[in-house]
ModelCIF file with pLDDT and N, C-alpha, C, O atoms, coordinates in Angstrom:
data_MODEL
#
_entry.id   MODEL 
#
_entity.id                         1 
_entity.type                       polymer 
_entity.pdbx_number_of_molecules   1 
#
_entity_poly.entity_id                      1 
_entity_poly.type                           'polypeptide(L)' 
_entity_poly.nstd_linkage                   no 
_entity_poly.nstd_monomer                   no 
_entity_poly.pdbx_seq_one_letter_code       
;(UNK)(UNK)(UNK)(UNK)(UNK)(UNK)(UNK)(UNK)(UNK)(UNK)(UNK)(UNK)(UNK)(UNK)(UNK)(UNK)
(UNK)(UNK)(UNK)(UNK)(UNK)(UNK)(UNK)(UNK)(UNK)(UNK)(UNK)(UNK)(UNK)(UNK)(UNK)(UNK)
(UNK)(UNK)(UNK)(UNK)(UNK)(UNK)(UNK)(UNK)(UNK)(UNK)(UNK)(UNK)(UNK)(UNK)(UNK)(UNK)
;
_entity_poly.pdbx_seq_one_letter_code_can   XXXXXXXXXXXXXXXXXXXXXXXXXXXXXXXXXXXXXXXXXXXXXXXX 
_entity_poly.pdbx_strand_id                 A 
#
loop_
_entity_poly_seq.entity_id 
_entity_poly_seq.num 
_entity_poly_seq.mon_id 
_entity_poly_seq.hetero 
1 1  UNK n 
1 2  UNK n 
1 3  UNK n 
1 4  UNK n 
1 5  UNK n 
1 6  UNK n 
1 7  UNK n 
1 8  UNK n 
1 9  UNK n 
1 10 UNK n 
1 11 UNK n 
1 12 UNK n 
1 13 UNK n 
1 14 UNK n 
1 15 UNK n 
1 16 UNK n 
1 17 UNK n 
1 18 UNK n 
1 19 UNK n 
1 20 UNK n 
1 21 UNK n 
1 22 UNK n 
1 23 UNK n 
1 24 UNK n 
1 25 UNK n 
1 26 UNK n 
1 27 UNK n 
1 28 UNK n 
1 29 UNK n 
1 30 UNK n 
1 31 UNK n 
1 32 UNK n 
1 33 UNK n 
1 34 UNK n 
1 35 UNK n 
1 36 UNK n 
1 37 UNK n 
1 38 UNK n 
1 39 UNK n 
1 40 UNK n 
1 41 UNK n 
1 42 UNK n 
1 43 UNK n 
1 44 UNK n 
1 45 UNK n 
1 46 UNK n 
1 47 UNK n 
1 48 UNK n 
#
_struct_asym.id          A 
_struct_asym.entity_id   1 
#
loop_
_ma_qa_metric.id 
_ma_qa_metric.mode 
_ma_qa_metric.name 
_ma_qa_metric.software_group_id 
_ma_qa_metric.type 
1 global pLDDT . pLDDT 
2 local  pLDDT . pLDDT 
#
_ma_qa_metric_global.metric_id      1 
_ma_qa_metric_global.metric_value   82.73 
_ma_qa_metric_global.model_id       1 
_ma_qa_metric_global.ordinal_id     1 
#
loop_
_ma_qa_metric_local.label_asym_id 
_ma_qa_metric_local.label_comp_id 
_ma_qa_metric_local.label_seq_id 
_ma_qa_metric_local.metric_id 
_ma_qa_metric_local.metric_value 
_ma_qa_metric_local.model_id 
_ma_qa_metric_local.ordinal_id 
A UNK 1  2 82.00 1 1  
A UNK 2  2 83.00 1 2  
A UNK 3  2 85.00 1 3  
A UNK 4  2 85.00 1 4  
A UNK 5  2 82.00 1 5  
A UNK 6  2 84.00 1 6  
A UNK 7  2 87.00 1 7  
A UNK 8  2 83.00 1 8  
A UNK 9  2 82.00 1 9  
A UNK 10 2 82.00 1 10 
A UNK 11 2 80.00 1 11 
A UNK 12 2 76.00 1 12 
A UNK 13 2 74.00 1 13 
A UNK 14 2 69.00 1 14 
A UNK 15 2 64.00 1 15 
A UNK 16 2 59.00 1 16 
A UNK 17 2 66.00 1 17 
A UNK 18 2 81.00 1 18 
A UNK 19 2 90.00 1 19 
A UNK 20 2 91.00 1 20 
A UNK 21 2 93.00 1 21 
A UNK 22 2 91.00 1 22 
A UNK 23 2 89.00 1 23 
A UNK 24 2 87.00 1 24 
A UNK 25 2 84.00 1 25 
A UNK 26 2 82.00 1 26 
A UNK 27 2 79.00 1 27 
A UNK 28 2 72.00 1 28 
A UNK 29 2 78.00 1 29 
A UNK 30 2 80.00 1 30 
A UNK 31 2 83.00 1 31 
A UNK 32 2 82.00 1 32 
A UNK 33 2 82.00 1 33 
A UNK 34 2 85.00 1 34 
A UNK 35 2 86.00 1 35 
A UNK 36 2 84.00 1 36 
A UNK 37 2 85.00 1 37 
A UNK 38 2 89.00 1 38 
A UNK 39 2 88.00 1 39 
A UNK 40 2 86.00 1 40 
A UNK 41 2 89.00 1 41 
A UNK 42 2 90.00 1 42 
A UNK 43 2 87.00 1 43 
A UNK 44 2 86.00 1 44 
A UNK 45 2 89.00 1 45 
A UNK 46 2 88.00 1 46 
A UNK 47 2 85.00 1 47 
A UNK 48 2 87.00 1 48 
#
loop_
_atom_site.group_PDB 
_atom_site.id 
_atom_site.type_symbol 
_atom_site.label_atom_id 
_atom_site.label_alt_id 
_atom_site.label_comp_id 
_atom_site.label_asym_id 
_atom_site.label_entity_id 
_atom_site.label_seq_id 
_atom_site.pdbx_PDB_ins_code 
_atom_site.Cartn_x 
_atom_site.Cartn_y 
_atom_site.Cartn_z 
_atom_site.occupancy 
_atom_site.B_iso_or_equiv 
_atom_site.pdbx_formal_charge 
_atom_site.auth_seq_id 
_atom_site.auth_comp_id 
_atom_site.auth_asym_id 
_atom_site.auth_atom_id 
_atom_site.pdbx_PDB_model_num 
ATOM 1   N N  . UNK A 1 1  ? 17.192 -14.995 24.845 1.00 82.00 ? 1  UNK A N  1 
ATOM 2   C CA . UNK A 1 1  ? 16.212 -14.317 24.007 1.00 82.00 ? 1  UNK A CA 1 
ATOM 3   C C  . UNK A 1 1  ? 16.536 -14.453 22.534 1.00 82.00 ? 1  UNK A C  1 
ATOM 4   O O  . UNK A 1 1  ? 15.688 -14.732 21.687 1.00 82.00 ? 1  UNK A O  1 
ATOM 5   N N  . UNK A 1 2  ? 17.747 -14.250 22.298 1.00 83.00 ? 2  UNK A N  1 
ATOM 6   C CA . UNK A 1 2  ? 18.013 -14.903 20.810 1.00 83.00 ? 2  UNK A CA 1 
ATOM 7   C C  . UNK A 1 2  ? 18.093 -15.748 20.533 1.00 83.00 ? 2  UNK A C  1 
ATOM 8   O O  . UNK A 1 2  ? 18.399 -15.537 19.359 1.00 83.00 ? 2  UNK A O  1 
ATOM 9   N N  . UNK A 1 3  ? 18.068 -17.172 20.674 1.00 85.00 ? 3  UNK A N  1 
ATOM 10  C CA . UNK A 1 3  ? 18.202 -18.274 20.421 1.00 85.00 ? 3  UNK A CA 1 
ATOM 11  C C  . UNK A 1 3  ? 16.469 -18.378 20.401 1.00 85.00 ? 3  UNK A C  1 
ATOM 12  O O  . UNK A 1 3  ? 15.826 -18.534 19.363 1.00 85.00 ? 3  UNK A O  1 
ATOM 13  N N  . UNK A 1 4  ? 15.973 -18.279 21.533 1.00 85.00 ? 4  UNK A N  1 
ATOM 14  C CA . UNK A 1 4  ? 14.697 -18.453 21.196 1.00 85.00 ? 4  UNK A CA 1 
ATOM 15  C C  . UNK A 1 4  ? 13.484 -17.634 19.731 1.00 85.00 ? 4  UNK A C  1 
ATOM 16  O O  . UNK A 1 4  ? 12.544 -18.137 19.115 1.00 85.00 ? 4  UNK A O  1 
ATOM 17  N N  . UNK A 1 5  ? 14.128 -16.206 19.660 1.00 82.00 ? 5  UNK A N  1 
ATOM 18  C CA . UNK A 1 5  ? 13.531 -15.510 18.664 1.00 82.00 ? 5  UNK A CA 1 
ATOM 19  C C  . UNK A 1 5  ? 14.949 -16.281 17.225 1.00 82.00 ? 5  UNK A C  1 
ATOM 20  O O  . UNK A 1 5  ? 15.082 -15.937 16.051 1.00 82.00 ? 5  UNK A O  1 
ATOM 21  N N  . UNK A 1 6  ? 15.407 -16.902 17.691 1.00 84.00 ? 6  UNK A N  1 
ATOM 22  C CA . UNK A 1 6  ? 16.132 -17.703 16.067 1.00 84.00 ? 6  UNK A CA 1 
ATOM 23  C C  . UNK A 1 6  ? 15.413 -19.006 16.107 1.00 84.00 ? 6  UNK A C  1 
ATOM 24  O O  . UNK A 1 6  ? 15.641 -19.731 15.138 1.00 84.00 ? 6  UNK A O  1 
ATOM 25  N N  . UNK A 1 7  ? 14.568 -19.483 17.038 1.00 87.00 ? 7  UNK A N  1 
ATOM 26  C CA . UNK A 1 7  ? 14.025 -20.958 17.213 1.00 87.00 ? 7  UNK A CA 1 
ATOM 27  C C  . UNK A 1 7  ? 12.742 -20.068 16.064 1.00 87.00 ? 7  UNK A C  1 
ATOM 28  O O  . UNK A 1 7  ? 12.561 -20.318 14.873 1.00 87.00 ? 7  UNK A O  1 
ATOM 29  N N  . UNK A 1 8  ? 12.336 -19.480 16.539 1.00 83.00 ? 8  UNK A N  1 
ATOM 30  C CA . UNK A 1 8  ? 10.709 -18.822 15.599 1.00 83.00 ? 8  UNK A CA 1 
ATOM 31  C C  . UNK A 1 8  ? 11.017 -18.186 14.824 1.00 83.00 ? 8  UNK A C  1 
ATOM 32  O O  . UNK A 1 8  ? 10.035 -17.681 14.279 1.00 83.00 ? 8  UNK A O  1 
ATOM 33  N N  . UNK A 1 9  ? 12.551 -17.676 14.126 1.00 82.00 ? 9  UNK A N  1 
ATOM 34  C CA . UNK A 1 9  ? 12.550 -17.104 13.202 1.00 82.00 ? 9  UNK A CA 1 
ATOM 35  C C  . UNK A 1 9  ? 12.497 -18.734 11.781 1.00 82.00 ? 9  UNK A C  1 
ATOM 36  O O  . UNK A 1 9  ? 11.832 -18.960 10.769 1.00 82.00 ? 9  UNK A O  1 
ATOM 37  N N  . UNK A 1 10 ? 13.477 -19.385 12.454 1.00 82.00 ? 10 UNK A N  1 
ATOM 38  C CA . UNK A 1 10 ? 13.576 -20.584 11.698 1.00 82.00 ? 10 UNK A CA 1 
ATOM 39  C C  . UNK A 1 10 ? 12.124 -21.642 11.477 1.00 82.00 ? 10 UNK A C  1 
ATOM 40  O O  . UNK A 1 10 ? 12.003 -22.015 10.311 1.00 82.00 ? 10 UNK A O  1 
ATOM 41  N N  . UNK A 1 11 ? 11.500 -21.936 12.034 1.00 80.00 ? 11 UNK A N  1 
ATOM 42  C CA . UNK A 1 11 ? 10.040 -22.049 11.956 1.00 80.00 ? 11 UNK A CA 1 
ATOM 43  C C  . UNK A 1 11 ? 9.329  -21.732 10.625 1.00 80.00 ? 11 UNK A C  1 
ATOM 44  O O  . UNK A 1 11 ? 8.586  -22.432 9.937  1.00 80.00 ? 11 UNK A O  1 
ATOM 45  N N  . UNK A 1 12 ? 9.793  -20.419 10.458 1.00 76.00 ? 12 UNK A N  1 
ATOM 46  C CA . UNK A 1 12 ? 9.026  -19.949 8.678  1.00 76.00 ? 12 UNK A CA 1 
ATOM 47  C C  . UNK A 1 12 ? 9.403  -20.825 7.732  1.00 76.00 ? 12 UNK A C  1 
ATOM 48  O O  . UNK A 1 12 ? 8.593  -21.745 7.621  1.00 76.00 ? 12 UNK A O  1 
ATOM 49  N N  . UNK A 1 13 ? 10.618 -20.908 6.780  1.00 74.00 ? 13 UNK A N  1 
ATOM 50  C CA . UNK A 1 13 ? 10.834 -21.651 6.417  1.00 74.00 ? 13 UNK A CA 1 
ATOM 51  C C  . UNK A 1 13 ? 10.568 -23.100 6.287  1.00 74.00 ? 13 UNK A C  1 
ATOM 52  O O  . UNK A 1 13 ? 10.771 -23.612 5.186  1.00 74.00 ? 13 UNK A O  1 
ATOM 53  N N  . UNK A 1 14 ? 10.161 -23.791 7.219  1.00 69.00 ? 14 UNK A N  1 
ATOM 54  C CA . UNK A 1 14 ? 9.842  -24.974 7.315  1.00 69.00 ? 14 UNK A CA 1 
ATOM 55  C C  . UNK A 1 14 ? 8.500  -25.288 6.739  1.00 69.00 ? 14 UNK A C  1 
ATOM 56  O O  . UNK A 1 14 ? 8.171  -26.292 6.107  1.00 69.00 ? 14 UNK A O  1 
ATOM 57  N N  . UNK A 1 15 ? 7.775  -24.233 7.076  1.00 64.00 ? 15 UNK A N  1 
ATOM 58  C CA . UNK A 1 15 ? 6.085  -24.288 6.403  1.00 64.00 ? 15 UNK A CA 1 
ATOM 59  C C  . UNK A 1 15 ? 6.104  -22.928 5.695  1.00 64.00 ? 15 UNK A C  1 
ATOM 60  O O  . UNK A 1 15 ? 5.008  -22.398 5.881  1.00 64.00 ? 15 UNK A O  1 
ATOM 61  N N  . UNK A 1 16 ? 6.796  -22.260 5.062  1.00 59.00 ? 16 UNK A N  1 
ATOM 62  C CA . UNK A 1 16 ? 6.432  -21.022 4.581  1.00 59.00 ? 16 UNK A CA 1 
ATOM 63  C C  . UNK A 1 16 ? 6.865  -21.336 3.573  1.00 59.00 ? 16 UNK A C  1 
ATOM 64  O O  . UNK A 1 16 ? 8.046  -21.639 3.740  1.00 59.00 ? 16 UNK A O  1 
ATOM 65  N N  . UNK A 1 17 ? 6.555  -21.446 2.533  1.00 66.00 ? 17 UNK A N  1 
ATOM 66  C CA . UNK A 1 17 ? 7.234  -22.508 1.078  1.00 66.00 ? 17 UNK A CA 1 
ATOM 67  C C  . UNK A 1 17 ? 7.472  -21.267 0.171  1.00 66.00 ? 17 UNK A C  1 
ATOM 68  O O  . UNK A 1 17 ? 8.456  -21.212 -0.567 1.00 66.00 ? 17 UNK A O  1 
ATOM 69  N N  . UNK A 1 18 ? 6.505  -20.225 0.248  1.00 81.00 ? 18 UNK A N  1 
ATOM 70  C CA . UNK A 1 18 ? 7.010  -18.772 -0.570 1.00 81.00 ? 18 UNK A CA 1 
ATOM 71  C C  . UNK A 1 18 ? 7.386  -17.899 -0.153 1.00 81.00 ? 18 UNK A C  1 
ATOM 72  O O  . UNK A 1 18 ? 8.400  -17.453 -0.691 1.00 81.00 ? 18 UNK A O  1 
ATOM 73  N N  . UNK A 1 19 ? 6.719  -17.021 1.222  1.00 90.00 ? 19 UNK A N  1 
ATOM 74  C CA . UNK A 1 19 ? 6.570  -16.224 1.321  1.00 90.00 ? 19 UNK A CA 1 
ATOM 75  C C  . UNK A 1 19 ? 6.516  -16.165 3.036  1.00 90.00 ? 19 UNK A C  1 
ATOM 76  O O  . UNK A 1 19 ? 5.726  -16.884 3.647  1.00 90.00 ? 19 UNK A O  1 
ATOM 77  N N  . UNK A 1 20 ? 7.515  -15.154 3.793  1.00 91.00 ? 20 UNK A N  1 
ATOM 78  C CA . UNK A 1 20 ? 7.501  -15.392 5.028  1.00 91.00 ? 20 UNK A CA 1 
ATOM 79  C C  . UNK A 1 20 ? 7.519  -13.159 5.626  1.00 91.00 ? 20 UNK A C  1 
ATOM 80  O O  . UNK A 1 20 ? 8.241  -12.227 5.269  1.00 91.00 ? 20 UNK A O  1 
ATOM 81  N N  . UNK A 1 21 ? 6.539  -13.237 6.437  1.00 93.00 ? 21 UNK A N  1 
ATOM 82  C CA . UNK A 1 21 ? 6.718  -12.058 7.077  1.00 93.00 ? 21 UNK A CA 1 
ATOM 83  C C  . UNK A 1 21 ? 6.982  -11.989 8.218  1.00 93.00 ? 21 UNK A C  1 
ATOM 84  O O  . UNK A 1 21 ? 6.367  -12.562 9.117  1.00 93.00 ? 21 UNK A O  1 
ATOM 85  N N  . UNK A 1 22 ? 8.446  -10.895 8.409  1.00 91.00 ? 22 UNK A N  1 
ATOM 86  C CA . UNK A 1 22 ? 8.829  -10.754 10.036 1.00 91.00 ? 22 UNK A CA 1 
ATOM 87  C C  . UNK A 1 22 ? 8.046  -9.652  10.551 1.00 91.00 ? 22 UNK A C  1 
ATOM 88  O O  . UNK A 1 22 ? 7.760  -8.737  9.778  1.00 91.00 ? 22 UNK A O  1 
ATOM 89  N N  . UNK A 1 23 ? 7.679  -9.622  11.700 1.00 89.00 ? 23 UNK A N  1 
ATOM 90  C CA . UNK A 1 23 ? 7.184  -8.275  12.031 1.00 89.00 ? 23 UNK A CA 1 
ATOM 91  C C  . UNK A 1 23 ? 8.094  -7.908  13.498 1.00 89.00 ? 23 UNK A C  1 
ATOM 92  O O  . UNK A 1 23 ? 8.005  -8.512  14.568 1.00 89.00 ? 23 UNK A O  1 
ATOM 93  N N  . UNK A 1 24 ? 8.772  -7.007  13.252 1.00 87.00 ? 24 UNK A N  1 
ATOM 94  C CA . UNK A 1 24 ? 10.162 -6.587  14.056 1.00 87.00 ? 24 UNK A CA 1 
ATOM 95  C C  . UNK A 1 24 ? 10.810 -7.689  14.907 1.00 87.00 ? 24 UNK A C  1 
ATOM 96  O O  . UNK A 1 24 ? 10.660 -7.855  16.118 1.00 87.00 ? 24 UNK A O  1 
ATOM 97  N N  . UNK A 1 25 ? 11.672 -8.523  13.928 1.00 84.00 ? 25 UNK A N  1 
ATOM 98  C CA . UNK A 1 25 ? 12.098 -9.681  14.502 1.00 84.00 ? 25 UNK A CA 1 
ATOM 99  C C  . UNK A 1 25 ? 12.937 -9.591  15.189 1.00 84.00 ? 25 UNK A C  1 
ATOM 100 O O  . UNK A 1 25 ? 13.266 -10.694 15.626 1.00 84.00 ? 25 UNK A O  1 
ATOM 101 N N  . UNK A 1 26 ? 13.767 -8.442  15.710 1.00 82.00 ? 26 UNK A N  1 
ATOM 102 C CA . UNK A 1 26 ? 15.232 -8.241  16.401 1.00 82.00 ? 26 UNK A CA 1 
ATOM 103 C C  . UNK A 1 26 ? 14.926 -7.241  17.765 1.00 82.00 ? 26 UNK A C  1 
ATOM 104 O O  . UNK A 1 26 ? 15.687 -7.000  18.702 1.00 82.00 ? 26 UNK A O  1 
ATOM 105 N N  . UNK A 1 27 ? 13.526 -6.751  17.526 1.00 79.00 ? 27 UNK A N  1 
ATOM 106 C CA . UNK A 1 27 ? 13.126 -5.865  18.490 1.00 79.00 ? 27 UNK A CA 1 
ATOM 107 C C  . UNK A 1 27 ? 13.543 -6.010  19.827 1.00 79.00 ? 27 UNK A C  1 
ATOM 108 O O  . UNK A 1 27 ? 14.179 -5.086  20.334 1.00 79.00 ? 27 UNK A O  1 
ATOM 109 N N  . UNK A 1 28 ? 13.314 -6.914  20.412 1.00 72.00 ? 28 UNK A N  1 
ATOM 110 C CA . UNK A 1 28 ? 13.517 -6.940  21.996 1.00 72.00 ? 28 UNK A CA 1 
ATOM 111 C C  . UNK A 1 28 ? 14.764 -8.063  22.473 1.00 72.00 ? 28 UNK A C  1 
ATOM 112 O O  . UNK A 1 28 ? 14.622 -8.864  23.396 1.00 72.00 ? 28 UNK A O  1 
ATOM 113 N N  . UNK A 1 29 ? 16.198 -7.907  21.498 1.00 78.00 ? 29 UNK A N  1 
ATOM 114 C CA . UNK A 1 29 ? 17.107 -8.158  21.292 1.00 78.00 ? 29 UNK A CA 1 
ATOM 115 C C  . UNK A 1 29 ? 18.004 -7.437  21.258 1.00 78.00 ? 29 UNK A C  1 
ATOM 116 O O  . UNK A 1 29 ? 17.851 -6.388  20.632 1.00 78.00 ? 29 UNK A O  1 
ATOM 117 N N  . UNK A 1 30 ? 19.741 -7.808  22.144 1.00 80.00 ? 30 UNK A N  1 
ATOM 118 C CA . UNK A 1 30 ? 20.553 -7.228  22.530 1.00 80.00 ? 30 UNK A CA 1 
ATOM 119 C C  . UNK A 1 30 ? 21.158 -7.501  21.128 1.00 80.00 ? 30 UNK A C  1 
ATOM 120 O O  . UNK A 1 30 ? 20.625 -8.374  20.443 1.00 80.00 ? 30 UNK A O  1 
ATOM 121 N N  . UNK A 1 31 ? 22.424 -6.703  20.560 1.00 83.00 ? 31 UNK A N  1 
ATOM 122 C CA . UNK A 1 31 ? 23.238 -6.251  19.734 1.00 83.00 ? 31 UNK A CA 1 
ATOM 123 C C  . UNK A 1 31 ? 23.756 -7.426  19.006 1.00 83.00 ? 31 UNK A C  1 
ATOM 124 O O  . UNK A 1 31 ? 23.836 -7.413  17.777 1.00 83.00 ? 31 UNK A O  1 
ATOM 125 N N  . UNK A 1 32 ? 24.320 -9.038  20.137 1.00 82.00 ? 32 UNK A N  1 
ATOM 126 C CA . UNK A 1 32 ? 25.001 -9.567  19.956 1.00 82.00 ? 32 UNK A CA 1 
ATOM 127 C C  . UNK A 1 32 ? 23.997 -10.530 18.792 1.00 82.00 ? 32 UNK A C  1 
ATOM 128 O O  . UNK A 1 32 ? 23.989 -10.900 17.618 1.00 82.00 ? 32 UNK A O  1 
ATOM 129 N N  . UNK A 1 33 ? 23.108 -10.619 20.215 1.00 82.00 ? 33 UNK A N  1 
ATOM 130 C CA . UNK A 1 33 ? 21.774 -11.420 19.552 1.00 82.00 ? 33 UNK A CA 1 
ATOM 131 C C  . UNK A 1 33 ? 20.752 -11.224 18.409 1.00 82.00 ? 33 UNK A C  1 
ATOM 132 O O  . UNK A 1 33 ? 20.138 -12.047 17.730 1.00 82.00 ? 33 UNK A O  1 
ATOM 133 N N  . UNK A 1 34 ? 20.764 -9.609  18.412 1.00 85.00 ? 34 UNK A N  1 
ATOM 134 C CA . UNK A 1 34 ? 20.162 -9.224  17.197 1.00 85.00 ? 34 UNK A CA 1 
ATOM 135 C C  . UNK A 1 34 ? 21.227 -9.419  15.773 1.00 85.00 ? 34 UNK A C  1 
ATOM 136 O O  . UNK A 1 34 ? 20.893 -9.471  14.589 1.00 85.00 ? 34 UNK A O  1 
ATOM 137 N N  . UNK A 1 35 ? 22.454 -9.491  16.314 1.00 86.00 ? 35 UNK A N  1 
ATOM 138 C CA . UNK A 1 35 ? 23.289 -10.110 14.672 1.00 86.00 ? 35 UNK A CA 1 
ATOM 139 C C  . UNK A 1 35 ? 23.510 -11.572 14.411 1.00 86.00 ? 35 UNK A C  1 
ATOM 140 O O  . UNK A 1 35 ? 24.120 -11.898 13.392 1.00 86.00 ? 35 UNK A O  1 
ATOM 141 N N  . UNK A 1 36 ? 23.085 -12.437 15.208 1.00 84.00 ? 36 UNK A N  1 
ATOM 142 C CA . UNK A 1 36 ? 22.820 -13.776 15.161 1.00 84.00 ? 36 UNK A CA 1 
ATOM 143 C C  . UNK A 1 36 ? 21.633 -14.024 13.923 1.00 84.00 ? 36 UNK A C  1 
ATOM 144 O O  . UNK A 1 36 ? 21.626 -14.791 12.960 1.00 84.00 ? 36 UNK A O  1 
ATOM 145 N N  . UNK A 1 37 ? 20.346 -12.706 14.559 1.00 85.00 ? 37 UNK A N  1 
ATOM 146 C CA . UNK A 1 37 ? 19.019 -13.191 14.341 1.00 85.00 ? 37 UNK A CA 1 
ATOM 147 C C  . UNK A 1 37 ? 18.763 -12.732 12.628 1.00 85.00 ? 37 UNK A C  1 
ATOM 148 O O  . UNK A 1 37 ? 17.882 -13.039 11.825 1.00 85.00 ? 37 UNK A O  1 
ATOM 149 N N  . UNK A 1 38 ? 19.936 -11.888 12.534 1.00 89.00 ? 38 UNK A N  1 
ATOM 150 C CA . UNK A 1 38 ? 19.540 -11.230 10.882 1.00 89.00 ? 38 UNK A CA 1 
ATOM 151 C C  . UNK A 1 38 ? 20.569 -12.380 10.295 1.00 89.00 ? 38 UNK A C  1 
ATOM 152 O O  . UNK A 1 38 ? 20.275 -12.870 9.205  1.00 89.00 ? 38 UNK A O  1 
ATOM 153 N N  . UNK A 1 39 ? 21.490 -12.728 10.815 1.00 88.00 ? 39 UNK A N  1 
ATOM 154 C CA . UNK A 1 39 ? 22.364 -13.975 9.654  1.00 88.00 ? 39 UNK A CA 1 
ATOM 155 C C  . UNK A 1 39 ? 21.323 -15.080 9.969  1.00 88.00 ? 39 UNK A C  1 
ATOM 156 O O  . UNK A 1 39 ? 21.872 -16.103 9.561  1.00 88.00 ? 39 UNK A O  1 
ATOM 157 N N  . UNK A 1 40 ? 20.368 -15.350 10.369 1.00 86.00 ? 40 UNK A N  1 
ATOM 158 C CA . UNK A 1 40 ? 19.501 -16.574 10.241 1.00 86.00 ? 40 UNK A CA 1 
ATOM 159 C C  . UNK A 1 40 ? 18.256 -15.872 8.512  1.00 86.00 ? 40 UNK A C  1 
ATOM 160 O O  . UNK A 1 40 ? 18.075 -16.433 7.432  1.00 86.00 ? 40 UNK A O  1 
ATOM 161 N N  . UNK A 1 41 ? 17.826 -14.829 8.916  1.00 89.00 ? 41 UNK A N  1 
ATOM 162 C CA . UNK A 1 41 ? 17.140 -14.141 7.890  1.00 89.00 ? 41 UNK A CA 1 
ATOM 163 C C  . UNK A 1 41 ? 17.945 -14.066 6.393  1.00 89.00 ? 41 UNK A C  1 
ATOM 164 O O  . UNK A 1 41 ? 17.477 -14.359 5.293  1.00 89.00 ? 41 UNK A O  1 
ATOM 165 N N  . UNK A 1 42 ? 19.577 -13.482 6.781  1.00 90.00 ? 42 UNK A N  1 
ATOM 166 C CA . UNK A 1 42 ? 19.779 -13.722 5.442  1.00 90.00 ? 42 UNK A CA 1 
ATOM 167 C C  . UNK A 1 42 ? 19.797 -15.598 4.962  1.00 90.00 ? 42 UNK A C  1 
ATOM 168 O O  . UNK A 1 42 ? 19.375 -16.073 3.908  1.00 90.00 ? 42 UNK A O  1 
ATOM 169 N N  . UNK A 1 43 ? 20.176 -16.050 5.669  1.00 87.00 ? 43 UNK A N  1 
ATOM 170 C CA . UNK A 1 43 ? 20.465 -17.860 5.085  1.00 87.00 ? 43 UNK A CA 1 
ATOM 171 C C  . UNK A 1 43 ? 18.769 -18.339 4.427  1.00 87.00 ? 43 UNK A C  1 
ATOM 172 O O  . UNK A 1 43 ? 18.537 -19.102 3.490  1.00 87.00 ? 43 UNK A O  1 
ATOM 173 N N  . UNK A 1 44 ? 17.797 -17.599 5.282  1.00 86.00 ? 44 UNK A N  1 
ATOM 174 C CA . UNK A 1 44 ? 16.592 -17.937 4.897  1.00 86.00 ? 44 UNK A CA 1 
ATOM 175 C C  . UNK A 1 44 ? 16.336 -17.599 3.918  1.00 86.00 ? 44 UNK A C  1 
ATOM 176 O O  . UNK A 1 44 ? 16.003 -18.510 3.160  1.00 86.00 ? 44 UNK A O  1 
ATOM 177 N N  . UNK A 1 45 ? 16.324 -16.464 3.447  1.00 89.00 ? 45 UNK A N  1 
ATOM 178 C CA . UNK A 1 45 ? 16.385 -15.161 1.731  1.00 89.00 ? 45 UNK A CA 1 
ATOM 179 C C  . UNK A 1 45 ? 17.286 -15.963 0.987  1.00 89.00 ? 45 UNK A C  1 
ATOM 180 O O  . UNK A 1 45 ? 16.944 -15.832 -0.189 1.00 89.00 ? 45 UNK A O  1 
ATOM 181 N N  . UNK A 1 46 ? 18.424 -16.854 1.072  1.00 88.00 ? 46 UNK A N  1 
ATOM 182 C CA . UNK A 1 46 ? 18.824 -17.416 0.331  1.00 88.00 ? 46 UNK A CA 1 
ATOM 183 C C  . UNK A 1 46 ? 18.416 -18.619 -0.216 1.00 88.00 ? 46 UNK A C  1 
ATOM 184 O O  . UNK A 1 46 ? 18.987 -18.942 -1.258 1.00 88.00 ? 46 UNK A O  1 
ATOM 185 N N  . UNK A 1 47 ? 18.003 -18.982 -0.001 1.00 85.00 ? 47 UNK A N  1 
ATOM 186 C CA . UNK A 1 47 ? 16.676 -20.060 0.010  1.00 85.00 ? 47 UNK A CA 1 
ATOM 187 C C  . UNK A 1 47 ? 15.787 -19.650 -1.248 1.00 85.00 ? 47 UNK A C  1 
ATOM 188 O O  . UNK A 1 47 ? 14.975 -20.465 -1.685 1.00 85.00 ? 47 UNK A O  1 
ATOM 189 N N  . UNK A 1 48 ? 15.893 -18.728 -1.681 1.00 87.00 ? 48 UNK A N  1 
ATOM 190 C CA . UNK A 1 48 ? 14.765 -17.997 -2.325 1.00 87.00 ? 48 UNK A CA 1 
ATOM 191 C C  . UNK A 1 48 ? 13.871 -17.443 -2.315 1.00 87.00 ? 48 UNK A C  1 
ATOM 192 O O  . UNK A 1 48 ? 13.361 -17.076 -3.374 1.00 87.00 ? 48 UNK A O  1 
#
């Protein structure tokens, strides 16, 4: 489940050139997986 919600979190970026909205991206994610899925969000925010 996390790998797959990090496959569509990463997705934005690729075509989202400004501006990307999550709408509860960690929701139906276990602990391990939900801290995978926010260090993909921060690398993305770094991006600009």
């Amino acid at each position: 489940g996390g790998q797959r919600q990090a496959v569509a979190v990463a997705r934005a970026p690729v075509f989202g050139r400004d501006i990307v909205i999550m709408d509860e991206p960690t929701a139906a994610l276990g602990v391990r997986e939900t801290a995978a899925v926010m260090d993909v969000i921060r690398r993305i925010n770094e991006r600009g």
